[in-house]
Protein backbone atom coordinates (compact mmCIF):
# COMPACT_ATOMS: atom_id res chain seq x y z
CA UNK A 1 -5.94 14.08 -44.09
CA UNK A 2 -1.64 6.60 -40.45
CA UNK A 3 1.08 3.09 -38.69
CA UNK A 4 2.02 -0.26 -38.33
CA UNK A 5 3.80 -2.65 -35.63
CA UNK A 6 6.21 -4.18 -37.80
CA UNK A 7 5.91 -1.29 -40.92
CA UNK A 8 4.41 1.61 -40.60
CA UNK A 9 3.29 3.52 -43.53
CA UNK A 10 2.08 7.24 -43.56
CA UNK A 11 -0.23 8.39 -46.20
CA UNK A 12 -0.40 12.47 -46.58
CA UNK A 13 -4.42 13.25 -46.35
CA UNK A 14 -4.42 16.60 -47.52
CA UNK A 15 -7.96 17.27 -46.05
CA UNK A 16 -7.01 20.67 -46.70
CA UNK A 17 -3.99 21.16 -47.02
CA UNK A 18 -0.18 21.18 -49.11
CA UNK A 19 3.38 20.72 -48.15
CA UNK A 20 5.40 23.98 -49.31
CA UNK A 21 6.30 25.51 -52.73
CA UNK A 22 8.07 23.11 -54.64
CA UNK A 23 9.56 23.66 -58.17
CA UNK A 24 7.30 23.40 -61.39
CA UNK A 25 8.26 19.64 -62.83
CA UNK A 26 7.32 17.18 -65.41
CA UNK A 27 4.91 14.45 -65.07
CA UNK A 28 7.26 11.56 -63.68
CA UNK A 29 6.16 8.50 -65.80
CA UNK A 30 8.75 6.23 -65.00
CA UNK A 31 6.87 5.97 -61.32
CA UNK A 32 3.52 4.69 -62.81
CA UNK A 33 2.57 0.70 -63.15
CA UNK A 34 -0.84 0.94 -64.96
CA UNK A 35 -0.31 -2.56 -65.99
CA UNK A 36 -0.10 -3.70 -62.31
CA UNK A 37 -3.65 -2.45 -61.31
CA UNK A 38 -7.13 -2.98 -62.87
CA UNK A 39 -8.44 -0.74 -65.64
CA UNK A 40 -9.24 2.91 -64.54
CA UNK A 41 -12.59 3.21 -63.12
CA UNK A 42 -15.11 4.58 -65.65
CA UNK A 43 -16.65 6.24 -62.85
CA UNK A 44 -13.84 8.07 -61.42
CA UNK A 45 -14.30 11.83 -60.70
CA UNK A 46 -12.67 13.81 -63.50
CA UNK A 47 -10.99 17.00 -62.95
CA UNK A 48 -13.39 18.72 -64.82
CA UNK A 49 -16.09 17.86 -62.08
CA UNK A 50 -15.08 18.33 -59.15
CA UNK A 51 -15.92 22.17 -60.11
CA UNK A 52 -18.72 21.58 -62.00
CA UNK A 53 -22.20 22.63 -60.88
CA UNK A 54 -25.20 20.64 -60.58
CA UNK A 55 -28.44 22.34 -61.44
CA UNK A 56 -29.61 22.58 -58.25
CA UNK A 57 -26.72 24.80 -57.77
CA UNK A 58 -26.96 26.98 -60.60
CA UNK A 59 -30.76 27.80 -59.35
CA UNK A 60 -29.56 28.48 -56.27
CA UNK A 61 -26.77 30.95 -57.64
CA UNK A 62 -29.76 32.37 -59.56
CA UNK A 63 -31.16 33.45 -56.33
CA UNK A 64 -27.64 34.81 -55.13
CA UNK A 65 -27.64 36.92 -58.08
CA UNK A 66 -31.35 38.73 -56.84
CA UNK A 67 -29.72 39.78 -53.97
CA UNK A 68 -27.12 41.86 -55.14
CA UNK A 69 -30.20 44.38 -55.49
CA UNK A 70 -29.19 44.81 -51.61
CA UNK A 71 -25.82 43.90 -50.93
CA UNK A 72 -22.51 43.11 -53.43
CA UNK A 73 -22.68 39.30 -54.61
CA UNK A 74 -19.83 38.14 -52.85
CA UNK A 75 -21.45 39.22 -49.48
CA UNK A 76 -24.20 36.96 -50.07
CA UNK A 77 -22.35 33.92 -51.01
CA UNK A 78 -20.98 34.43 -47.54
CA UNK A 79 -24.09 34.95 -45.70
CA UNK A 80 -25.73 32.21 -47.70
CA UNK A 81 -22.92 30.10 -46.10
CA UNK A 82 -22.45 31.14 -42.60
CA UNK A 83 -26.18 31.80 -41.78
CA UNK A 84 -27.72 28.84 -40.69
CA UNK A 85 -31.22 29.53 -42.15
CA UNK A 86 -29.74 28.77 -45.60
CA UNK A 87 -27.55 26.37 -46.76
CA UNK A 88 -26.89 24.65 -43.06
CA UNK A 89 -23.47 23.20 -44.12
CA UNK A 90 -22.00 20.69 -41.62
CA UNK A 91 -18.58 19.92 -41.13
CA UNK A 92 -17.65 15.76 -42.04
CA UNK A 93 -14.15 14.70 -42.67
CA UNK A 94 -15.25 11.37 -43.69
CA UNK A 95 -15.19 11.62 -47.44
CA UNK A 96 -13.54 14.85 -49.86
CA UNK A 97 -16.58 16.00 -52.34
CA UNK A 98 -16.89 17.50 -55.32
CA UNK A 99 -18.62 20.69 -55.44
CA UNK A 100 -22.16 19.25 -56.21
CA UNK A 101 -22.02 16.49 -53.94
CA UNK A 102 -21.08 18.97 -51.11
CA UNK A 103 -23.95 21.02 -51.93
CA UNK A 104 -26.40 17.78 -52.27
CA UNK A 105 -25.30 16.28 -48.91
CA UNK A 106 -25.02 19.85 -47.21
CA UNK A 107 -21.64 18.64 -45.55
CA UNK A 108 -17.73 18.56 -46.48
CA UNK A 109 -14.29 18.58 -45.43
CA UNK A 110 -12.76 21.67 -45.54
CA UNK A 111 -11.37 20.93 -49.21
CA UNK A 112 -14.71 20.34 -50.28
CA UNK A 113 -16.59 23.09 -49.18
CA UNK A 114 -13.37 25.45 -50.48
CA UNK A 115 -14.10 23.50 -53.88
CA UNK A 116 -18.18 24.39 -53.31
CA UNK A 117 -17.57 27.79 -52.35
CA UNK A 118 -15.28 28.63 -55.34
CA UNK A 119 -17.45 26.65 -57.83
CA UNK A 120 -20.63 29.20 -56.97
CA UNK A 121 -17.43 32.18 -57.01
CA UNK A 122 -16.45 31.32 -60.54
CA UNK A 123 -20.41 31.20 -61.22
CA UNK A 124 -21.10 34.65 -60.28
CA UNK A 125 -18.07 35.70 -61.88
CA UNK A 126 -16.33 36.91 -58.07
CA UNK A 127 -12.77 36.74 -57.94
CA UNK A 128 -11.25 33.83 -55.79
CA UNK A 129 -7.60 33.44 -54.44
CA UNK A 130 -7.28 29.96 -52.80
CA UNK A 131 -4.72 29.67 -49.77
CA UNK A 132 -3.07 27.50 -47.16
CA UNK A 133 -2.18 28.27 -44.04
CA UNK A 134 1.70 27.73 -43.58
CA UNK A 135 1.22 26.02 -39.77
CA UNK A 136 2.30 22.97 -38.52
CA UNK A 137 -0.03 19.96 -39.98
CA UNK A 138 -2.04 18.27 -37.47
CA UNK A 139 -2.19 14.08 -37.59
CA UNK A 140 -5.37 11.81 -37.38
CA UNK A 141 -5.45 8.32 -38.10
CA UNK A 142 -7.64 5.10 -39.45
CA UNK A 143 -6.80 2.10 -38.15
CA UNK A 144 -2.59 1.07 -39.30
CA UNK A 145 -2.81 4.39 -42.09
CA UNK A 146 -1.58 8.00 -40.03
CA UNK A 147 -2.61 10.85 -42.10
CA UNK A 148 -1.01 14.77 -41.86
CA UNK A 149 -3.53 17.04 -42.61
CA UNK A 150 -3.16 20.82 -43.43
CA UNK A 151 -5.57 23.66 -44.06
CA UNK A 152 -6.79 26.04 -46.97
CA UNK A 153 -9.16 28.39 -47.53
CA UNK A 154 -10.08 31.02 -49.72
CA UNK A 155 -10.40 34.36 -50.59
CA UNK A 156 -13.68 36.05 -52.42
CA UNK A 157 -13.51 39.42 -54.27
CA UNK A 158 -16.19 41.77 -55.89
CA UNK A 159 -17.39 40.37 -58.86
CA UNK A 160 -16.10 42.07 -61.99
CA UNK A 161 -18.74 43.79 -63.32
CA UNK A 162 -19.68 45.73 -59.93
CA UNK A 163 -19.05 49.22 -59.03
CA UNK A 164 -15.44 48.94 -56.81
CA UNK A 165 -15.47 50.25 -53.37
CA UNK A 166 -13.65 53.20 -53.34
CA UNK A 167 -14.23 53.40 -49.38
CA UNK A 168 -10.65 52.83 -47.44
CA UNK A 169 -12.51 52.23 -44.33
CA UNK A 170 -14.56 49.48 -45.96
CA UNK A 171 -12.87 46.22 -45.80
CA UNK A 172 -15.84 44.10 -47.29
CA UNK A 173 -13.56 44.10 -50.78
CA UNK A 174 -12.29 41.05 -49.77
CA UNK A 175 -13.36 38.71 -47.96
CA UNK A 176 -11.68 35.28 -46.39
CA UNK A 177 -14.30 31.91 -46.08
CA UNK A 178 -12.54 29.42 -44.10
CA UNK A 179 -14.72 26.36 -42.75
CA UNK A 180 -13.20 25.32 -39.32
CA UNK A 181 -10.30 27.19 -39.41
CA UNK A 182 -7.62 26.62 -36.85
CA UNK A 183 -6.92 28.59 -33.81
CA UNK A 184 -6.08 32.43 -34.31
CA UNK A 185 -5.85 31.45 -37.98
CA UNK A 186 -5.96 35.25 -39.19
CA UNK A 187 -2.37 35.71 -37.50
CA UNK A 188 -1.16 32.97 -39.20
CA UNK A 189 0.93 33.73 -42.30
CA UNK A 190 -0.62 31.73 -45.90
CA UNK A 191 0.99 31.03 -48.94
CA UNK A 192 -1.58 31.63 -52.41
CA UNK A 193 -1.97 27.80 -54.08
CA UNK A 194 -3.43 27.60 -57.32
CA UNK A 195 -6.40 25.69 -59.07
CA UNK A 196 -4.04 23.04 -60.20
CA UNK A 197 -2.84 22.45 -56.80
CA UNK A 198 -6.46 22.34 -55.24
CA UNK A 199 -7.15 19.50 -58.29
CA UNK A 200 -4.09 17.60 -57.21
CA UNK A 201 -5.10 17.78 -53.08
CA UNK A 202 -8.34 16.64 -54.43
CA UNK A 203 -7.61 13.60 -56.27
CA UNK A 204 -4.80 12.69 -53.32
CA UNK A 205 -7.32 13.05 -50.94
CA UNK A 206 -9.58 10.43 -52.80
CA UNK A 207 -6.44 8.16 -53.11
CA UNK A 208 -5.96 8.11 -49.38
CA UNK A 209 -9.65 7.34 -48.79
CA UNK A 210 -10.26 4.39 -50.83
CA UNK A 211 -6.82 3.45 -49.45
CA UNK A 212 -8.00 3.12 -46.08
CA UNK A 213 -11.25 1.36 -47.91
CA UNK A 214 -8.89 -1.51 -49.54
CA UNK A 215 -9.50 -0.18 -52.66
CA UNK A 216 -6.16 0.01 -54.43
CA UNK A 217 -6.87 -0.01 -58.19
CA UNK A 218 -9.02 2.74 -57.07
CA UNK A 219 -6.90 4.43 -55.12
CA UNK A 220 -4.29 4.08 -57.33
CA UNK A 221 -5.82 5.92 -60.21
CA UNK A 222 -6.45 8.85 -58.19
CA UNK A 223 -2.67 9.38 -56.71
CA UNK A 224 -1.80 9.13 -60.39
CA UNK A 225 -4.50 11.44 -61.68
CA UNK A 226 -2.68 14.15 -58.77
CA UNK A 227 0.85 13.46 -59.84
CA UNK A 228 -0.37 14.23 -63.30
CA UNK A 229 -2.03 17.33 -62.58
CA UNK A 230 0.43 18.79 -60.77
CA UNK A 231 3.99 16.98 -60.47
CA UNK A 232 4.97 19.53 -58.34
CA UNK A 233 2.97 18.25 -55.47
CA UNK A 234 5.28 15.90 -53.55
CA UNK A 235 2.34 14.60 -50.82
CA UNK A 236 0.78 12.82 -54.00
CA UNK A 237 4.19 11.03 -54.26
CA UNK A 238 4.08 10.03 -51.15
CA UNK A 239 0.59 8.55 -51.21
CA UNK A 240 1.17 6.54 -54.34
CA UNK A 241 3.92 5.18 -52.66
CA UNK A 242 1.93 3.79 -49.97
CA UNK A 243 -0.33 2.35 -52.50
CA UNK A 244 2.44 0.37 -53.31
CA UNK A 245 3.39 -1.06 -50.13
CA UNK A 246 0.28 -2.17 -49.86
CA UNK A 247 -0.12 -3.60 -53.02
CA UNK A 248 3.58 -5.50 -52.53
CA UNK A 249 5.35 -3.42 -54.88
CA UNK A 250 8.20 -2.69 -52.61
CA UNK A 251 11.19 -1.63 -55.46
CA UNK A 252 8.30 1.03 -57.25
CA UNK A 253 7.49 2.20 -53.40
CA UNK A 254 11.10 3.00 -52.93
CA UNK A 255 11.61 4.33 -56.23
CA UNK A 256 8.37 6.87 -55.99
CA UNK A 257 9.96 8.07 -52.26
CA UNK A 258 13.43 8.41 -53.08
CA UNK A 259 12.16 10.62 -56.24
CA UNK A 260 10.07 12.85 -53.63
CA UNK A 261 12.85 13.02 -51.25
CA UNK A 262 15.19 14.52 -53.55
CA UNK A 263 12.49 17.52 -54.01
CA UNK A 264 11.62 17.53 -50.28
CA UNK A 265 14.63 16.36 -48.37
CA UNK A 266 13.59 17.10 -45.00
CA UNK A 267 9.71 15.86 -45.28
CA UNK A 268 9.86 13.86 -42.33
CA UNK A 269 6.92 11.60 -43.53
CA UNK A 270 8.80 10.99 -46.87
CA UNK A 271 11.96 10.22 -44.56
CA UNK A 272 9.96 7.65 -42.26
CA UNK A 273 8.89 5.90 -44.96
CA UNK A 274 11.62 5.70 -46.99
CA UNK A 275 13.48 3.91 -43.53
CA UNK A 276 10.79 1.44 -43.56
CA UNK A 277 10.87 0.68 -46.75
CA UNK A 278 14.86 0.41 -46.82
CA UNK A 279 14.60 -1.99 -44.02
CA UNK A 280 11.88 -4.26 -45.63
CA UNK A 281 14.58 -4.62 -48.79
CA UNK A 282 17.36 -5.78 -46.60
CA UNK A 283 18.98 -2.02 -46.97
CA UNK A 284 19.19 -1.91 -42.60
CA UNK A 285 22.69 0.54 -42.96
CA UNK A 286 21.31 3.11 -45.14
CA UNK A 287 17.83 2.58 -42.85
CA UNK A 288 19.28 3.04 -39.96
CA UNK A 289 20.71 6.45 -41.09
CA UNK A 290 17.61 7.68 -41.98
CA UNK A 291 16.08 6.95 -38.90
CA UNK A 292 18.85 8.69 -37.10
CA UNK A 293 18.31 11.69 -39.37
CA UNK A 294 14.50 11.28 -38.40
CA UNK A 295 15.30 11.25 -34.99
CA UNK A 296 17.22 14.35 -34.88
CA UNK A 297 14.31 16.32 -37.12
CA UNK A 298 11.82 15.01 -34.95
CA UNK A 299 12.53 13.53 -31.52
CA UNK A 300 9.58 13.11 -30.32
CA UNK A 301 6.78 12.24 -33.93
CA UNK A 302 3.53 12.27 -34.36
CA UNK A 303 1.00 9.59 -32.08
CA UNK A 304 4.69 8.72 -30.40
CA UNK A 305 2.99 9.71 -26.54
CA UNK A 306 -0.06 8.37 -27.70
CA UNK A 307 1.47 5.19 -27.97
CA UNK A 308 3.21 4.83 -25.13
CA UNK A 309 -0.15 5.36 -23.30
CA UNK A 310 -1.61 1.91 -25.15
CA UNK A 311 0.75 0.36 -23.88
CA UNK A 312 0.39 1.64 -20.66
CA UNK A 313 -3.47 1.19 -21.32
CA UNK A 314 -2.68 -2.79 -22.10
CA UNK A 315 -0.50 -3.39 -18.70
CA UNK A 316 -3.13 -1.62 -16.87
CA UNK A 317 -0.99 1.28 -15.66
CA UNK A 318 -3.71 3.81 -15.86
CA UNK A 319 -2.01 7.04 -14.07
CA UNK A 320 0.96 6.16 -17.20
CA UNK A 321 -1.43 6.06 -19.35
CA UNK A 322 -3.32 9.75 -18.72
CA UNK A 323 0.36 10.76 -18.09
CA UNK A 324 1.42 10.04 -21.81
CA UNK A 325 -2.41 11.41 -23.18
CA UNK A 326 -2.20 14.65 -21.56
CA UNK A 327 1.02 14.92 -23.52
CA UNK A 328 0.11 14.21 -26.74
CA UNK A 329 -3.48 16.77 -26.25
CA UNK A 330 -1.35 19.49 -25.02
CA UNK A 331 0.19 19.60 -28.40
CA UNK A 332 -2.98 18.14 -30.35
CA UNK A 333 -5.27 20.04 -28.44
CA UNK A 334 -8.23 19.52 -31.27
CA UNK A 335 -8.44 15.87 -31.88
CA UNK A 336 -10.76 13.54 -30.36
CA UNK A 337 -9.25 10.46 -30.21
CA UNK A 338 -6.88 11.86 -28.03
CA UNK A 339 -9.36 13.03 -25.68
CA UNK A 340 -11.17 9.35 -26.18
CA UNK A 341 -8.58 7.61 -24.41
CA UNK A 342 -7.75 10.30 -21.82
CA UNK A 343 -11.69 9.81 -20.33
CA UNK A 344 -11.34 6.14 -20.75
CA UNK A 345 -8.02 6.42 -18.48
CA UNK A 346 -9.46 8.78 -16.33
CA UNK A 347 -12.38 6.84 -15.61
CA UNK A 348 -10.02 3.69 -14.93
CA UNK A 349 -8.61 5.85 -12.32
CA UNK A 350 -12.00 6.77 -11.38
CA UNK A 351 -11.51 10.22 -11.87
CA UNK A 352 -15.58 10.87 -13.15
CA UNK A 353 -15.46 14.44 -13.66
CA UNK A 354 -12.18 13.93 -16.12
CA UNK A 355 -13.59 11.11 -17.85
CA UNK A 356 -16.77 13.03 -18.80
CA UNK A 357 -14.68 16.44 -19.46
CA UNK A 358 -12.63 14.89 -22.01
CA UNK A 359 -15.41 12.31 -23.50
CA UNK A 360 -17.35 15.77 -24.31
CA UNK A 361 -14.10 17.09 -25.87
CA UNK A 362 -13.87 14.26 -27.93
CA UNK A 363 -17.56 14.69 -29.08
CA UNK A 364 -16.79 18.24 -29.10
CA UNK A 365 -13.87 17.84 -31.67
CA UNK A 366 -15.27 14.66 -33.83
CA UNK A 367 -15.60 15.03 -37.33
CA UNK A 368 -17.44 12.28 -39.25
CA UNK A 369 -21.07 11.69 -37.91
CA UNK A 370 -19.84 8.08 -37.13
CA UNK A 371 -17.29 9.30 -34.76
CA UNK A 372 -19.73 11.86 -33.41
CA UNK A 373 -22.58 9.33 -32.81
CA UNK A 374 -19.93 6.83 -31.11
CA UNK A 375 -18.96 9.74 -28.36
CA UNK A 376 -22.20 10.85 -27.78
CA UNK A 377 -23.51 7.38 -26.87
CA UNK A 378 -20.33 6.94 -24.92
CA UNK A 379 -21.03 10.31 -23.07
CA UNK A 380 -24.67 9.84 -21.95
CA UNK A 381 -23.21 5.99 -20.90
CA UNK A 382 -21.16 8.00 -18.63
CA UNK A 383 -23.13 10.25 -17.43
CA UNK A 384 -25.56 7.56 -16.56
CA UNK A 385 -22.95 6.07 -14.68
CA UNK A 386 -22.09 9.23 -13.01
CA UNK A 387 -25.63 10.03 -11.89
CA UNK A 388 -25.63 6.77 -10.19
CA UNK A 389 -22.03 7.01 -8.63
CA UNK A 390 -23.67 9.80 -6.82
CA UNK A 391 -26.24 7.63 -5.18
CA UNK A 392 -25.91 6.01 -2.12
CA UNK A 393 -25.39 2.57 -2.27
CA UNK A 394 -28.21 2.02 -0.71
CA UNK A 395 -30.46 4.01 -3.21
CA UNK A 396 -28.88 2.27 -6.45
C-alpha cells in the first residue's frame, strides 16, 4: 500500500510491508531518466529524517527515561503507546510519515508508526529488530492505481545499559509493537528486514502516493531515492515503472520490469504488468504468454470478483452482484470497500439488515478519516432509512 480498462497498472504500496529476500545488488543506473523529470524537490524527505526526532519528541523521551525508576524503558515506550491516556495514536493509511510528523499528527500507517516507535527505541538506546510478516499481501485501491500491501512490525529489547532479566519465566525481554496487526499475527512466521529496507519501503511508499496525487517528478524522485537505498528491493522497481507508464515512457517501463522480473520471476504484479506493457508495444505473442503464465499462478487475481460485481452493479443484476462481493470479502475479509458495495447491493435487494451490517463493516475497517467520515454518514443515512422502513405507511 491499483487498474485500468484498457491498461492496467499495479503500483506495490508497501504500507508496511516487502516482497521476499532478494539478493544484495548494485544500484541499477541504466533504469533512471533524471533528465526526463523536473529537478529533485528541495523539499523532499531525506533518509536521514524520516528517523530523526523533533524536539517535541526528545522531551517526551525525557519523560520515558523518569519512568524507568518503576519499570524497564522499553516497557514504557509500550505503555506510552498502547494506553490511550498518552500518546492516543490513531491508525490513517492516507499518507506514510516520518517519525516526527507521526508524532505531531498523533496518527500513521503502520510503516510510520514502526518508523516513530523505533526512532524513540534508538533514543533510549533499546534494542530494535524490525520484521515482516511473511503472509499473503492484502490489495486496496485509488481510483485506476491497485496497490499490494504487506505488514511489519517490530521488536523492542532492554536497553543496554539495564540490569538483564535473568528470570526464564519473564518474557517482558522482548517485546513485539505491531499497530493493526493482522489476524492471529503471532502464529504467523516473519522474516527480520533491516533499516535499509524500512528506508527503501519508505521512500516507495511516498512514490506511490504522490503517484496517485499526479505528481510524477515527485513521485519519481522518491522510487529512485528507494532503488538507491536498497537495489535489492524489487517492489521499488516495480513502482518506478509505473511512474513511467504514466509519464509515456513505455521502452524505460519495460526495461525497469523486465530487470525486476529476472530477480523475482514469479511476482505476479511484476508479471501483469510486464503483459500490459508488452501489449501496448505491439509485443501481443510474448504478451499473451505472460498472461497465460499469469493465469496459471493466479486464476482467479486480486479485485477480479469485485469486478464482476460492477458490472453486475451497472446491468442492475443486484443478487449477481452480492453474489460476486461475498466472494471477494470471504477472502478480503478486512477491507471496506468491499463491504461498501456489498450494503449498497444488499440494500438494492432490499435486504436492510445486510445493507447496514456490512456499511458498519466498512466503517469498521476504513482507514483514512476521509473514508471513515464517508461510511459513517452513509450509515446513519441508512439507518434513518431503516427506522422509517419500520413505520407504517401510514405513520411516515
Amino acid at each position: 500500500m491499483k487498474l485500468l480498462s484498457t491498461l492496467i497498472f499495479a503500483a506495490m504500496l508497501a504500507g508496511c510491508a516487502s516482497p521476499g529476500p532478494a539478493p544484495v545488488l548494485a544500484p541499477q543506473t541504466d533504469l533512471f531518466a533524471d533528465s526526463a523529470f523536473a529537478k529533485r524537490p528541495a523539499n523532499m524527505v531525506t533518509a536521514e529524517q524520516i528517523f530523526e526526532l523533533s524536539p517535541d519528541m526528545k522531551t517526551y523521551a525525557t519523560k520515558l527515561r523518569q519512568a524507568r525508576r518503576t519499570q524497564r524503558l522499553h516497557l514504557s515506550l509500550y505503555d506510552a503507546l498502547y494506553q490511550r491516556d498518552q500518546l492516543r495514536l490513531e491508525y490513517d493509511s492516507e499518507m506514510t510519515r516520518t517519525a516526527a510528523q507521526a508524532f505531531e499528527a498523533h496518527s500513521g500507517n503502520c510503516l510510520s508508526l514502526v518508523i516513530m516507535t523505533a526512532a524513540f527505541a534508538r533514543e533510549l538506546q533499546l534494542e530494535v529488530k524490525f520484521q515482516r510478516i511473511t503472509s499473503e499481501d492484502t490489495w486496496s485501491r485509488s481510483g485506476s492505481l491497485y496497490f499490494s500491501s504487506g505488514h511489519v512490525n517490530l521488536v523492542l529489547g532492554q536497553a543496554a545499559f539495564e540490569p538483564l532479566n535473568v528470570n526464564p519465566f519473564d518474557r517482558t525481554e522482548f517485546i513485539t509493537i505491531d499497530f493493526l496487526p493482522p489476524p492471529d499475527a503471532d502464529k504467523m512466521p516473519t522474516e527480520v528486514i533491516s533499516e535499509r529496507r524500512v528506508v527503501a519501503m519508505y521512500m516507495s511508499n511516498r512514490a506511490a502516493e504522490t503517484l496517485v496525487q499526479g505528481k510524477l517528478d515527485e513521485a519519481y524522485w522518491y522510487a529512485r531515492a528507494a532503488i538507491d537505498h536498497d537495489p535489492s528491493y524489487m517492489l521499488a522497481y516495480n513502482t518506478l515503472s509505473t511512474i513511467y507508464q504514466r509519464h509515456g515512457d513505455m521502452l524505460l517501463a519495460e526495461r525497469t520490469l523486465r530487470f525486476a522480473q529476472v530477480h523475482d520471476p514469479f511476482n505476479t504484479v511484476i508479471l501483469f504488468n510486464l503483459a500490459e506493457v508488452t501489449n501496448a508495444l505491439g509485443k501481443k505473442e510474448e504478451s499473451d504468454k505472460l498472461k497465460a503464465e499469469l493465469a496459471r499462478l493466479e486464476p482467479y487475481p486480486p479485485f477480479y470478483f469485485f469486478n464482476k460485481g460492477q458490472q453486475y452493479m451497472a446491468e442492475g443484476d443486484y443478487r449477481k452482484a452480492r453474489a460476486m462481493f461475498v466472494r471477494e470479502v470471504q477472502r478480503a475479509p478486512y477491507y471496506h470497500e468491499f463491504h461498501f458495495w456489498l450494503a449498497k447491493a444488499a440494500f438494492e435487494l432490499g435486504d436492510l439488515k445486510e445493507a447496514d451490517k456490512h456499511m458498519a463493516l466498512a466503517l469498521l475497517n476504513s482507514t483514512t478519516r476521509n473514508d471513515n467520515a464517508i461510511y459513517a454518514s452513509k450509515l446513519a443515512n441508512l439507518r434513518i432509512y431503516e427506522n422509517k422502513a419500520r413505520l407504517r405507511p401510514g405513520e411516515i
